[in-house]
Protein backbone atom coordinates (compact mmCIF):
# COMPACT_ATOMS: atom_id res chain seq x y z
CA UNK A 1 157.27 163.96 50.77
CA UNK A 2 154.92 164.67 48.17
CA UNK A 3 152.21 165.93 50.86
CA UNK A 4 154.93 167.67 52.58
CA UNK A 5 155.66 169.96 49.68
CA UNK A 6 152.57 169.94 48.77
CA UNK A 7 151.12 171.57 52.49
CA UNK A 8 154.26 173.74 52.16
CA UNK A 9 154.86 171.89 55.91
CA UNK A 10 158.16 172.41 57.70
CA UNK A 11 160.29 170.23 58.23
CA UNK A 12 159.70 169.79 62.29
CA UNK A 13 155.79 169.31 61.21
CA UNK A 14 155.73 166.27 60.21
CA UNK A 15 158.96 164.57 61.75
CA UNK A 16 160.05 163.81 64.73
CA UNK A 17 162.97 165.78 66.24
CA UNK A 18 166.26 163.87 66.51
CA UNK A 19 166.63 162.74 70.41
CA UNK A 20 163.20 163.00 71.16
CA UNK A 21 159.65 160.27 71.13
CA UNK A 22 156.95 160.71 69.38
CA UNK A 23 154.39 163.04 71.33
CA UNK A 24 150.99 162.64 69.40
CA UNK A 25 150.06 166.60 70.99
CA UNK A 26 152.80 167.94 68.87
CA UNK A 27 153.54 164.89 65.80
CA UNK A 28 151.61 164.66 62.95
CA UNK A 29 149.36 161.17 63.34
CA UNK A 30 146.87 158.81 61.90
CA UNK A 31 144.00 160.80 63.19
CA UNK A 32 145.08 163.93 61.86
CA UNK A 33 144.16 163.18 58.26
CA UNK A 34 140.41 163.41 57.20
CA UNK A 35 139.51 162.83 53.61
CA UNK A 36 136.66 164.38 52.13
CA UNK A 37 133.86 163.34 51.52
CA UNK A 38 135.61 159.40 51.64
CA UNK A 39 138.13 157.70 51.49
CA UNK A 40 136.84 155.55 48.36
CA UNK A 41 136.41 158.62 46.80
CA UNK A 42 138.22 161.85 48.33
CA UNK A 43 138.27 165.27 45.91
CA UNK A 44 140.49 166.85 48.89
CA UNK A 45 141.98 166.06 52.63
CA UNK A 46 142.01 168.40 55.84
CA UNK A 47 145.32 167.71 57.74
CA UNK A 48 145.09 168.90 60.95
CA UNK A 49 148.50 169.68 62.31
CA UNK A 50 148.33 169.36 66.25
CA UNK A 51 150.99 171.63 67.04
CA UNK A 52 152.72 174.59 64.95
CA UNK A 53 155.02 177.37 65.06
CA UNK A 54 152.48 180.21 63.42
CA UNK A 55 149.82 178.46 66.55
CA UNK A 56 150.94 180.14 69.33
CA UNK A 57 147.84 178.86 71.40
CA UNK A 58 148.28 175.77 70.38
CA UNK A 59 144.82 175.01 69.19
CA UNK A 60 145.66 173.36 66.26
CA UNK A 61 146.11 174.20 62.27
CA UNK A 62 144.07 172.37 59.61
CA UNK A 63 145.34 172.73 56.50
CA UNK A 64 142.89 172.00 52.63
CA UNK A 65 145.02 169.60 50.47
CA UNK A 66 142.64 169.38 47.37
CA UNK A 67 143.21 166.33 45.15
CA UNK A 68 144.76 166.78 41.51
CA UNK A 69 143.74 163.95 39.41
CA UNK A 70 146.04 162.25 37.09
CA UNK A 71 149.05 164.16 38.53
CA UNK A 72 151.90 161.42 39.65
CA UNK A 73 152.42 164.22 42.17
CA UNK A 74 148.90 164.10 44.11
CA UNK A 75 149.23 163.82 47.77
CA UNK A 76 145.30 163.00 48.45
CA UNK A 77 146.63 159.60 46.04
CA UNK A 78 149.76 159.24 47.86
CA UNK A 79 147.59 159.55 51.08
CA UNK A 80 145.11 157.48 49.35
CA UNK A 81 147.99 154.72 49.04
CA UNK A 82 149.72 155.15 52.32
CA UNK A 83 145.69 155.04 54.15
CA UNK A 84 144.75 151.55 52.50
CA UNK A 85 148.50 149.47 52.86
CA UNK A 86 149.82 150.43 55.51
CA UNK A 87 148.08 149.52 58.86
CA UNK A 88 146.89 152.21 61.01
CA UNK A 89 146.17 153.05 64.58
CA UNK A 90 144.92 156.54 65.28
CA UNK A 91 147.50 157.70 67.92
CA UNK A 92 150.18 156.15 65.83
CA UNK A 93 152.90 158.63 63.41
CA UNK A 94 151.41 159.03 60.22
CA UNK A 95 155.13 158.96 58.31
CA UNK A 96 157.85 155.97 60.23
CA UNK A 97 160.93 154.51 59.09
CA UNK A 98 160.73 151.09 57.68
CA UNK A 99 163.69 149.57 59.65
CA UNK A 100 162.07 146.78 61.52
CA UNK A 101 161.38 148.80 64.27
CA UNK A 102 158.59 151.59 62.42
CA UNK A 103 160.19 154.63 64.99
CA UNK A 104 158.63 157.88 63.49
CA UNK A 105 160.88 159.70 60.76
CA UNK A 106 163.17 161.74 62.80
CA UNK A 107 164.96 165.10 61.08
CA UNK A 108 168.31 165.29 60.32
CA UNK A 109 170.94 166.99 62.36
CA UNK A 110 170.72 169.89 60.17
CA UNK A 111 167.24 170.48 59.42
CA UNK A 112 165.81 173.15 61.37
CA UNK A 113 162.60 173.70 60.12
């Protein structure tokens, strides 16, 4: 959530949408996150969103996260985190459910974002 508010993404950005799988040309994954200039040691992140509503040509929309040190609200940490617990396959959703069964995080019935 943190890098959610933080990227000011939408809701349908970086979920999956309720009654539909995970399609990796339009869902945020793995591969889509690039720290800079490591990921020892990242001062910012470039998340590449493969799919967007302001992309009509669907080219793709990379987006500067820059790291705020200290803050309990930094994404690049939270990323940081998330990058060296959880394992990781590149065509994998970044964000799942931790259910048993790690589906992607789906939106609610209401969210239309």
């Amino acid at each position: 959530m943190t890098l959610a508010f933080t990227a000011f993404l939408r809701c349908g950005e970086f979920t999956v949408q309720a009654g539909r799988d995970f399609d990796p040309c339009i869902n945020i994954t793995w591969d889509c996150i690039e720290f800079i200039p490591s990921l020892e040691s990242p001062t910012h992140a470039v998340i590449t969103l493969p799919s967007s509503k302001t992309d009509p040509f669907q080219k793709g929309v990379s987006i500067l996260i820059t790291s705020a040190p200290g803050a309990c609200t930094c994404a690049i940490q939270a990323l940081k985190s998330l990058f060296k617990y959880a394992s990781q396959l590149p065509e994998l959703p970044l964000f799942i459910q931790f259910d048993g069964l790690l589906p992607p995080v789906t939106q609610c019935i209401h969210c239309q974002g």
